[in-house]
C-alpha atoms as a PDB file:
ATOM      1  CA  UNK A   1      40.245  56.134 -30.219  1.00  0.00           C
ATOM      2  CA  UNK A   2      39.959  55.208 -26.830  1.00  0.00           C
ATOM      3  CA  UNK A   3      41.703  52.553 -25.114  1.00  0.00           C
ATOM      4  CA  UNK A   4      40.751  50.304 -21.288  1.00  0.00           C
ATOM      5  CA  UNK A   5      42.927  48.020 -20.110  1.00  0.00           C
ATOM      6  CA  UNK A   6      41.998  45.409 -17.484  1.00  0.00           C
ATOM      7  CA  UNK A   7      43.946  42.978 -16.175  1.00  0.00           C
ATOM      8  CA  UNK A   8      42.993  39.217 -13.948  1.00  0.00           C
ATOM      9  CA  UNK A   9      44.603  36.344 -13.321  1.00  0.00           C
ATOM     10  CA  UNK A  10      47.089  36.188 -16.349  1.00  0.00           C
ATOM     11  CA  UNK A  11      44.342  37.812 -18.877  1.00  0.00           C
ATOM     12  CA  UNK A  12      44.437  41.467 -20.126  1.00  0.00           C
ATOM     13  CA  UNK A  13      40.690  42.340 -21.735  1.00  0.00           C
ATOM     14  CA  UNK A  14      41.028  45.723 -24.194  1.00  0.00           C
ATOM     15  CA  UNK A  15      38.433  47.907 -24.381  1.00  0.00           C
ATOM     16  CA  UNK A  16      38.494  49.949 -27.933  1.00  0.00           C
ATOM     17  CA  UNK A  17      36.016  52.603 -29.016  1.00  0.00           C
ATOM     18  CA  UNK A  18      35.768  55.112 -31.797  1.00  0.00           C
ATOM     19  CA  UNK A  19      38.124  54.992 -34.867  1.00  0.00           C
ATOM     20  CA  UNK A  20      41.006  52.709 -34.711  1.00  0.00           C
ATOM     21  CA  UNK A  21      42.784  54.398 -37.731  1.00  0.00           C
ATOM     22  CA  UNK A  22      46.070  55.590 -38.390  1.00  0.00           C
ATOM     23  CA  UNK A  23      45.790  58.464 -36.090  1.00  0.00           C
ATOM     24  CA  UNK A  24      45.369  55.930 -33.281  1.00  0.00           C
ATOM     25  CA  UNK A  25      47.698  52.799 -34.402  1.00  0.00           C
ATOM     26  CA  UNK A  26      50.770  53.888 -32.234  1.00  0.00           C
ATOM     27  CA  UNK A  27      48.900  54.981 -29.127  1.00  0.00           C
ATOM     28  CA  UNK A  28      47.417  51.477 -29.424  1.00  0.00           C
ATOM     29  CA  UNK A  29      50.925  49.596 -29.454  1.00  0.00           C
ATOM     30  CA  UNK A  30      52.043  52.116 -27.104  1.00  0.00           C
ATOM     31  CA  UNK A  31      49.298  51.516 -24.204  1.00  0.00           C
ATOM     32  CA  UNK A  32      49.003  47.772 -24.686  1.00  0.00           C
ATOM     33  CA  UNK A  33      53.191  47.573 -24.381  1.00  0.00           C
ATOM     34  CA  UNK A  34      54.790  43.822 -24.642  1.00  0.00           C
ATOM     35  CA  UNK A  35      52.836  40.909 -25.070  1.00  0.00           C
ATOM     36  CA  UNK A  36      54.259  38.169 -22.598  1.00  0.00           C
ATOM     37  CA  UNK A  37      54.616  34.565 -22.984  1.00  0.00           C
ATOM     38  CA  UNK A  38      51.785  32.453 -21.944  1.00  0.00           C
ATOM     39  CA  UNK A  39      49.236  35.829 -21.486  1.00  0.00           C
ATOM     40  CA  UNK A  40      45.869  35.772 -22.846  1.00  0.00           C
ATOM     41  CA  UNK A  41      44.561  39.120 -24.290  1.00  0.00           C
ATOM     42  CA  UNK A  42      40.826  39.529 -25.409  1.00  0.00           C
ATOM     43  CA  UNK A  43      40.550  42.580 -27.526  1.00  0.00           C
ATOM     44  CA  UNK A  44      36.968  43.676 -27.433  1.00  0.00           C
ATOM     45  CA  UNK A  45      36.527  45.785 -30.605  1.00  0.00           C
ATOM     46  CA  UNK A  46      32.564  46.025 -29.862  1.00  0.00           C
ATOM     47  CA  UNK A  47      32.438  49.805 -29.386  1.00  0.00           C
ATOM     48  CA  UNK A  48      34.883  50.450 -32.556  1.00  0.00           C
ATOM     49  CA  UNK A  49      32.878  52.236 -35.216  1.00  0.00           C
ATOM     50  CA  UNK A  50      35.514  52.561 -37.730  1.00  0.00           C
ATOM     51  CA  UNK A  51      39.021  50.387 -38.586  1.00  0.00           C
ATOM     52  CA  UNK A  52      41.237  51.460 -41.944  1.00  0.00           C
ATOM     53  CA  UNK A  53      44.183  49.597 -43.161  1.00  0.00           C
ATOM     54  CA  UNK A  54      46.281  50.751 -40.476  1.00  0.00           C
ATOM     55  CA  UNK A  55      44.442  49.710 -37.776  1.00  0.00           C
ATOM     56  CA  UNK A  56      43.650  46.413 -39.285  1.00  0.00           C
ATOM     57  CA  UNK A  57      47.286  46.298 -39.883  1.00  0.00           C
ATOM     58  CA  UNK A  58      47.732  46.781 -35.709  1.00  0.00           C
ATOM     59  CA  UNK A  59      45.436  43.901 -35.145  1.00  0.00           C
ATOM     60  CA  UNK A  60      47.090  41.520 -37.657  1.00  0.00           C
ATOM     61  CA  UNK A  61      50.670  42.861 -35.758  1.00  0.00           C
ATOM     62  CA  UNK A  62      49.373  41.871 -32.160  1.00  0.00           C
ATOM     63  CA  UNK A  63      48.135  38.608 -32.988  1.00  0.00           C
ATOM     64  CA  UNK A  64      51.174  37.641 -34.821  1.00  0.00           C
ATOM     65  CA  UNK A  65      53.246  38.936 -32.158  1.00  0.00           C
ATOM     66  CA  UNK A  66      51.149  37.050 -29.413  1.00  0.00           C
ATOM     67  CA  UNK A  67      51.532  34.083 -31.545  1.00  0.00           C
ATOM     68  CA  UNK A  68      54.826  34.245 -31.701  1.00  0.00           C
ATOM     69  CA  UNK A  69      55.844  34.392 -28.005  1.00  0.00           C
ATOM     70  CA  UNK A  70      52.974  31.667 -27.011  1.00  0.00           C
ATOM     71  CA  UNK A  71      50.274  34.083 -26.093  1.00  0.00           C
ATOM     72  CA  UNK A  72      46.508  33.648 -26.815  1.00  0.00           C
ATOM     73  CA  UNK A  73      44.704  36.422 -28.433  1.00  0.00           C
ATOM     74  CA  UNK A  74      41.035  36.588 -29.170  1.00  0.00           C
ATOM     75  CA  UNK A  75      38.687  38.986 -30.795  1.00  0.00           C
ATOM     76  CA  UNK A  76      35.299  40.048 -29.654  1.00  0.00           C
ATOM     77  CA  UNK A  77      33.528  41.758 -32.499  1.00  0.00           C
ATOM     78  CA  UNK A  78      29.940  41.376 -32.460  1.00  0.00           C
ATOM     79  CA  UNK A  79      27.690  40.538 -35.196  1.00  0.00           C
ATOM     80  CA  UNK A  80      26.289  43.627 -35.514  1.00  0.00           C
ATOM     81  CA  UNK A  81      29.148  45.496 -34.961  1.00  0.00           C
ATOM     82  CA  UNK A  82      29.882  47.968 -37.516  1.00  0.00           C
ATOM     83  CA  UNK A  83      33.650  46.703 -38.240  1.00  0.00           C
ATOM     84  CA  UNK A  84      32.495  42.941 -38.783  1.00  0.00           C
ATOM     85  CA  UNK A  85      32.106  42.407 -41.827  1.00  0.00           C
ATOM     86  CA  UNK A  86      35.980  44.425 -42.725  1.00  0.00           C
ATOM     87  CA  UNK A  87      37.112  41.860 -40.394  1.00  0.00           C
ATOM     88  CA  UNK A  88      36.038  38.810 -41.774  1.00  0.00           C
ATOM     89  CA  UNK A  89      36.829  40.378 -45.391  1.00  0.00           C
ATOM     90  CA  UNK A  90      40.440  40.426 -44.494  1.00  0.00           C
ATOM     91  CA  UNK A  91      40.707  37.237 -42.823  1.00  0.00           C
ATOM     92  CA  UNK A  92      42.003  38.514 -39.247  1.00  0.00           C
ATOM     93  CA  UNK A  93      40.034  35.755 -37.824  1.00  0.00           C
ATOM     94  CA  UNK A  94      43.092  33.542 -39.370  1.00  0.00           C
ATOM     95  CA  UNK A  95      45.464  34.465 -37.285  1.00  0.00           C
ATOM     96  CA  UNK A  96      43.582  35.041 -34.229  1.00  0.00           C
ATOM     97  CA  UNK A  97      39.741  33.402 -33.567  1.00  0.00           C
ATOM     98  CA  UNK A  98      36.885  35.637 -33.480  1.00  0.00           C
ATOM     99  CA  UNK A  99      34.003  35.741 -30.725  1.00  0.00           C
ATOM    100  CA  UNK A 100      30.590  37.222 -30.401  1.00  0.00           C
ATOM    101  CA  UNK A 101      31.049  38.396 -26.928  1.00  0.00           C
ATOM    102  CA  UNK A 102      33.919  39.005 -23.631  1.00  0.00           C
ATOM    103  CA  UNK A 103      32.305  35.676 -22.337  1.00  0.00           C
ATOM    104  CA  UNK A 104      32.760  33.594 -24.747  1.00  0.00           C
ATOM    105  CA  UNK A 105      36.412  34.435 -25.162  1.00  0.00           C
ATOM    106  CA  UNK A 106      37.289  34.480 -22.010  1.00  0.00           C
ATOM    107  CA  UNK A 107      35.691  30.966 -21.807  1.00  0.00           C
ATOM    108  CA  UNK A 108      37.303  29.856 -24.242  1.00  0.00           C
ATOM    109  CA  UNK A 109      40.718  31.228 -23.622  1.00  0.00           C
ATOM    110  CA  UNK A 110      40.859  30.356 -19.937  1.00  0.00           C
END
């Protein structure tokens, strides 16, 4: 897995692509570090082309943790990305909303 980080004006976007599996769970808790109060993080899971338990376990973990400090967190997974459908399976978009592109989470996370 890798892992981008960019940060402006109070919002972090995440870039993850390949595998997010449990090979790459604790580098991704590790780079992203401590969610603060008030921040808005869009994780863009576009160029993921593979998420297992653990990594959908990670995902479930941030948003609960950014929910629980008064953070926003929103995920961009694509229709035709390859890990949509595991996503809505499991429900992640219940604790945090799923969008169909950066723009349209950072619109409506702003």
């Amino acid at each position: 897995m890798q892992l981008r980080i960019e940060s402006s004006d109070g919002l972090r976007l995440v870039r993850l692509e390949g595998a997010l599996d449990a090979l790459g769970t604790e580098a991704f808790h590790d780079e992203l570090g401590p969610i603060g109060n008030g921040e808005r993080l869009v994780l863009d899971l576009e160029q993921l082309t593979f998420v297992d338990s653990a990594g959908l376990h990670a995902l479930f973990k941030v948003a609960r943790a950014a929910k629980e400090v008064g953070a926003r967190v929103g995920l961009v997974v694509p229709p035709g990305s390859p890990v949509r459908r595991v996503v809505e399976i499991v429900h992640l978009a219940d604790v945090a909303p799923l969008f169909d592109s950066i723009e349209s989470a950072v619109s409506d996370l702003t």
